[in-house]
Protein backbone atom coordinates (compact mmCIF):
# COMPACT_ATOMS: atom_id res chain seq x y z
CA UNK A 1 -7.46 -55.31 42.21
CA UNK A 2 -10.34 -58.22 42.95
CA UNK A 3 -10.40 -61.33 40.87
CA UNK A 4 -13.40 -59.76 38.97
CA UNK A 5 -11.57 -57.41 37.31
CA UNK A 6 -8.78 -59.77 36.61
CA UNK A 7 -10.81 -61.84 35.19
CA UNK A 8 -12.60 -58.95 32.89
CA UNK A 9 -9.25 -57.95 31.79
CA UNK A 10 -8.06 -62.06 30.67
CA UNK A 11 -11.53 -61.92 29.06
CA UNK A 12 -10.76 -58.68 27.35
CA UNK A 13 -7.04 -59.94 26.48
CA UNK A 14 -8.39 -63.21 25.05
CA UNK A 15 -10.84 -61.80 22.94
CA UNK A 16 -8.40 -58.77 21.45
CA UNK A 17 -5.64 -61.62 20.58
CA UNK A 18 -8.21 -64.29 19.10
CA UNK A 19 -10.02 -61.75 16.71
CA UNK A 20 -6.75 -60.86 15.04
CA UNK A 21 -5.77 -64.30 14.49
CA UNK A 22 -9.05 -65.50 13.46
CA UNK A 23 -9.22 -62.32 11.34
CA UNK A 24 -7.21 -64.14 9.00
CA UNK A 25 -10.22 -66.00 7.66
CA UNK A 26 -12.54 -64.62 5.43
CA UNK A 27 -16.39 -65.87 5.75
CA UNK A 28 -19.59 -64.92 3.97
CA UNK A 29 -22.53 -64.06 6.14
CA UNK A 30 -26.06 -62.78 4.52
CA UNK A 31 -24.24 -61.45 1.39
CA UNK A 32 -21.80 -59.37 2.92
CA UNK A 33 -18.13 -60.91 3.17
CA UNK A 34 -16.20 -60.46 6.77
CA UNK A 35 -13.54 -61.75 8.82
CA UNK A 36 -14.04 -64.54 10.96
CA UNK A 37 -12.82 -62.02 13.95
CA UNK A 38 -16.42 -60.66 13.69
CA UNK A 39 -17.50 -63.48 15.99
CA UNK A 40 -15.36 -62.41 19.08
CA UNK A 41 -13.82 -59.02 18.35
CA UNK A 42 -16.77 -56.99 19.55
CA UNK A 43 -16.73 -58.69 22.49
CA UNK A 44 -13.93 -56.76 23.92
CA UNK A 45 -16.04 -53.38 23.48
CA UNK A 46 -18.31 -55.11 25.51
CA UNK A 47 -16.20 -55.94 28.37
CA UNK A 48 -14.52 -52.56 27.82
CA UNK A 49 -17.82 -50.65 28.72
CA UNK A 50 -18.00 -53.07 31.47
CA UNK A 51 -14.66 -52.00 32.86
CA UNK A 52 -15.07 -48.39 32.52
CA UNK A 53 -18.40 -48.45 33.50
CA UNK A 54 -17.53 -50.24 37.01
CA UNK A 55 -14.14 -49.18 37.50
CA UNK A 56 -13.64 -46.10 35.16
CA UNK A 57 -11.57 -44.50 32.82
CA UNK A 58 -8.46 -45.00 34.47
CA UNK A 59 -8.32 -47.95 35.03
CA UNK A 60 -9.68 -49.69 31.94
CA UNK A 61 -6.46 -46.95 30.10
CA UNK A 62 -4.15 -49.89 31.84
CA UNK A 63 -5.93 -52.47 30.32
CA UNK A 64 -6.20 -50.94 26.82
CA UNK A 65 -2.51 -50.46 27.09
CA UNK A 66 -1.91 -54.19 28.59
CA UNK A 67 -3.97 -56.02 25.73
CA UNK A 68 -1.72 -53.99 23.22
CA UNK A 69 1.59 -55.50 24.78
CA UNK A 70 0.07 -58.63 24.97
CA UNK A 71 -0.80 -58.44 21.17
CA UNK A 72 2.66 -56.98 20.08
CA UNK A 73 4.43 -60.00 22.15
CA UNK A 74 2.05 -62.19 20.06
CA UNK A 75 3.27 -60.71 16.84
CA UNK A 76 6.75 -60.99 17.51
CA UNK A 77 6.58 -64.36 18.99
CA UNK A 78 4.25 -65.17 15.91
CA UNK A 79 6.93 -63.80 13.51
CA UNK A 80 9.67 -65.64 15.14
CA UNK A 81 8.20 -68.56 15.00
CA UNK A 82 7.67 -68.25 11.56
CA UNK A 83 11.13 -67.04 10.76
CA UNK A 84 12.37 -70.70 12.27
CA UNK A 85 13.61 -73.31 10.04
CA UNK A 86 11.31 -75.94 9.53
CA UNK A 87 11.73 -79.14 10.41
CA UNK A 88 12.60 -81.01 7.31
CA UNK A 89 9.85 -83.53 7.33
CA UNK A 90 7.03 -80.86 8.89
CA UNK A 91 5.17 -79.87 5.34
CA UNK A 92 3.39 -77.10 7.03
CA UNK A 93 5.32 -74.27 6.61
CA UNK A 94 3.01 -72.31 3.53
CA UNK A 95 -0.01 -72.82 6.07
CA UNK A 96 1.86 -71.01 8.59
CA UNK A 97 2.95 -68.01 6.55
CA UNK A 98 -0.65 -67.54 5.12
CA UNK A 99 -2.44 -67.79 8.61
CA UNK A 100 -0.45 -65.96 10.69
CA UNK A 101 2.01 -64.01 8.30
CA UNK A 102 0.06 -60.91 8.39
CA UNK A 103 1.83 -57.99 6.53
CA UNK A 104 3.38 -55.49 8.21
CA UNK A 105 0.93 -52.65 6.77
CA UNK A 106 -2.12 -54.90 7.92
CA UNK A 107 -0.66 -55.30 11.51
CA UNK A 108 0.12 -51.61 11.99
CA UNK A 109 -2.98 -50.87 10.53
CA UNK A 110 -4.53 -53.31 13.38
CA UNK A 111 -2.96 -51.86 15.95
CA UNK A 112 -3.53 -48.06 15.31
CA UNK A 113 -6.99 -48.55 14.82
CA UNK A 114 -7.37 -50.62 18.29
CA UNK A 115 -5.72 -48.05 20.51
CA UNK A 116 -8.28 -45.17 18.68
CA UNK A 117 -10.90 -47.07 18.79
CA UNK A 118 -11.04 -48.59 22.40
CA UNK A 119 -9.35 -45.29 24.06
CA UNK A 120 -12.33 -43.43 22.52
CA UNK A 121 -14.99 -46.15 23.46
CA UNK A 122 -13.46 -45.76 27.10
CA UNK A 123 -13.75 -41.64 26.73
CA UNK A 124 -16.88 -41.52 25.43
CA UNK A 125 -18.92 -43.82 28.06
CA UNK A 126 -16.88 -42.46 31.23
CA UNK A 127 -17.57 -39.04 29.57
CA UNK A 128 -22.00 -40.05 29.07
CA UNK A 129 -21.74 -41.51 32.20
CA UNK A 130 -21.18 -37.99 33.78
CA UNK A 131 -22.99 -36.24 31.70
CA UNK A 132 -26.49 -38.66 32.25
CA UNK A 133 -25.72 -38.86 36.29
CA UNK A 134 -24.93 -42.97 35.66
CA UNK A 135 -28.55 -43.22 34.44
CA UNK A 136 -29.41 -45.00 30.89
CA UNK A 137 -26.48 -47.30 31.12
CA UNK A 138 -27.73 -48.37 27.27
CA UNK A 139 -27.38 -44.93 25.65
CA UNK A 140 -23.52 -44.74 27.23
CA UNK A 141 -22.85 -48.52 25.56
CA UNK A 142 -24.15 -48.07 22.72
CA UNK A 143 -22.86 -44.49 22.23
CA UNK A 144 -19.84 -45.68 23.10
CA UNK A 145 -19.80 -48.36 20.79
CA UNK A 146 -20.90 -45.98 17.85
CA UNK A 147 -17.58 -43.70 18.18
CA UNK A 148 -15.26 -46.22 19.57
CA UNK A 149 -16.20 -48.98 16.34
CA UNK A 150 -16.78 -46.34 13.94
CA UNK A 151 -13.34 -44.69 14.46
CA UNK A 152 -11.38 -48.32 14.45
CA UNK A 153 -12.98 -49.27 11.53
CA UNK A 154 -12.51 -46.19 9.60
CA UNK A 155 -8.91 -46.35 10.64
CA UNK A 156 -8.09 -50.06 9.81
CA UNK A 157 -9.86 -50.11 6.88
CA UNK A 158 -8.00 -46.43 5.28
CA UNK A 159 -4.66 -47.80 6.40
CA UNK A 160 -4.66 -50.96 5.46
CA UNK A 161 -6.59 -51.02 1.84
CA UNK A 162 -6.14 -47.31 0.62
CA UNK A 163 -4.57 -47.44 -2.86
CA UNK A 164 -5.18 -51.28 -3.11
CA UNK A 165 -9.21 -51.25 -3.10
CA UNK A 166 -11.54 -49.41 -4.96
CA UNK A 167 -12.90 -46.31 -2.96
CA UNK A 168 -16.62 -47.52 -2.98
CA UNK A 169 -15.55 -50.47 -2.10
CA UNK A 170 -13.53 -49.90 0.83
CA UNK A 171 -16.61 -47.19 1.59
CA UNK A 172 -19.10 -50.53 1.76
CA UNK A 173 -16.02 -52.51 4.13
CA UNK A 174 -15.65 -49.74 6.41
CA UNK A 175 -20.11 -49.39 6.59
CA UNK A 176 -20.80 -53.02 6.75
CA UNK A 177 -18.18 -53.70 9.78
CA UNK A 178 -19.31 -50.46 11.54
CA UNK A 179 -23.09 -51.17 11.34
CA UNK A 180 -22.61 -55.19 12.60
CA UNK A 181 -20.30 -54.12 15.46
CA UNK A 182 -22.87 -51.55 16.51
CA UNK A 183 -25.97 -54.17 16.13
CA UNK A 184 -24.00 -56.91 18.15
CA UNK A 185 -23.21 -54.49 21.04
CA UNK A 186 -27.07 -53.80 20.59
CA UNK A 187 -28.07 -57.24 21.03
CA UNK A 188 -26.09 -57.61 23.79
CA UNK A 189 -26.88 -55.01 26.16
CA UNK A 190 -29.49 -57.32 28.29
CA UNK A 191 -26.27 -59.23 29.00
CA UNK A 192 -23.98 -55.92 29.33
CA UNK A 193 -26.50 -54.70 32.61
CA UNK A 194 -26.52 -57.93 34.16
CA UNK A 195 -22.62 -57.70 33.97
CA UNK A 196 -22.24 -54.22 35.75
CA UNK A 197 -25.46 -54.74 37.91
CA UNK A 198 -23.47 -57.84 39.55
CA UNK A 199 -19.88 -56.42 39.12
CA UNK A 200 -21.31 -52.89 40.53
CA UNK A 201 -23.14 -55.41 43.51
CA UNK A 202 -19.69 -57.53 44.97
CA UNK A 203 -16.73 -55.00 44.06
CA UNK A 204 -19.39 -51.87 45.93
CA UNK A 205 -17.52 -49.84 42.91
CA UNK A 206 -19.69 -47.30 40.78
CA UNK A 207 -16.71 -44.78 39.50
CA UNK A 208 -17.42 -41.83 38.22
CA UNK A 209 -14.40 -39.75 35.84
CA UNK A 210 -15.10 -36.41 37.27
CA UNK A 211 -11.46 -35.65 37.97
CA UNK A 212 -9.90 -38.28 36.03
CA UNK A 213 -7.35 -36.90 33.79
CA UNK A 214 -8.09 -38.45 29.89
CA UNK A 215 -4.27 -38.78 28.60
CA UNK A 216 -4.65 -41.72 27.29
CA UNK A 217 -0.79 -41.93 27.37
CA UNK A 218 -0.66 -41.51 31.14
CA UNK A 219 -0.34 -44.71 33.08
C-alpha cells in the first residue's frame, strides 16, 4: 500500500482513539449538551468514505478492524495503567480514574456501536457507489453517513444508558448526536471531493465493489 493510504488510515486511527478519550468531557454547545469527542469523532466517517471511496470496501474492512485493535490495546494499556500503584507523593490518582476509567458497560457499548456503525458506513457508500456508476460522490457520503452515524448512535446510546436515563431523554441524546454528525459530514463534503479527487489523481485507484464479498468478518 502507498503512503497515502497509510497516512489515511493513522488519520483514521488518531481520530477513532482521541474521540473516546476526549469523550470523557462533557461540553454545552447551542443548548444541547455533548461530548467533547464531537469535535474529532466524525472525522473518521470522513476519512472512512475517503478510503472506501478510493480504495473500496475491502480494504477500508482492514482498517475498521485495525482502529478497533488499536483502541482495545488503548483500553487495556489505559486500565493497566490505572490499576498501578501510585507513586506516593503523585496526588493524581482520582483525576486518572475519572478521565480515563470508563466503565466497562460504556466501553463495550463504544465499541459495538463503532464496528456497526463504520462497517455499515463502508457498505452503504461502496454499495451507492455501484448503484450511481461513481457519479454524485455527495449523495454516497452523506448517505453513508446517515446509516453508518444513525446506527452507532442508536447503538451506543441503547447500550450504554438503557435503564439509567429516562426514555425521552435518551430519545433527544440519540437525535441530537445523529443530526450534528450528519450536518458536520455535510459541511464537509467540499473538503471530502478535494480528498478523493487528489487521492483518485496520484494512487490512479477508482475501486469499484462489484465482486467484493461484504463479510465484514473476512480479512
Amino acid at each position: 500500500m502507498s503512503w497515502r493510504f497509510i497516512g489515511c488510515t493513522a488519520l483514521f486511527i488518531t481520530c477513532l482513539l482521541t474521540a473516546n478519550v476526549t469523550a470523557s468531557k462533557l461540553v454545552q454547545a447551542g443548548g444541547l449538551t455533548l461530548t467533547a469527542g464531537i469535535v474529532i469523532f466524525p472525522v473518521s466517517y470522513i476519512v472512512a468514505d475517503v478510503l472506501t471511496e478510493v480504495w473500496g470496501y475491502a480494504a477500508t474492512r482492514k482498517v475498521i478492524w485495525l482502529g478497533f485493535a488499536c483502541n482495545a490495546l488503548m483500553v487495556v494499556a489505559i486500565w493497566v495503567g490505572g490499576a498501578l500503584p501510585p507513586a506516593p507523593f503523585w496526588t493524581g490518582q482520582a483525576a486518572y480514574e475519572e478521565i480515563l476509567g470508563q466503565t466497562p458497560r460504556l466501553l463495550g457499548a463504544s465499541l459495538v456501536a463503532y464496528l456497526i456503525g463504520e462497517f455499515a458506513n463502508a457498505y452503504v457508500l461502496a454499495r451507492l457507489k455501484i448503484a450511481t456508476a461513481g457519479r454524485w460522490l455527495w449523495v454516497r457520503t452523506i448517505g453513508s453517513t446517515i446509516v453508518g452515524e444513525g446506527l452507532d448512535s442508536l447503538v451506543f446510546v441503547a447500550l450504554a444508558f438503557t435503564g439509567t436515563v429516562a426514555t425521552g431523554a435518551l430519545v433527544m441524546i440519540f437525535i441530537n448526536q445523529w443530526l450534528i454528525k450528519v450536518v458536520y459530514e455535510a459541511l464537509a463534503t467540499p473538503l471530502t471531493y478535494a480528498a478523493v479527487g487528489w487521492l483518485k489523481a496520484r494512487e490512479h485507484l477508482d475501486v469499484f465493489d462489484a465482486d467484493t464479498d461484504f463479510n465484514p468478518l473476512r480479512l
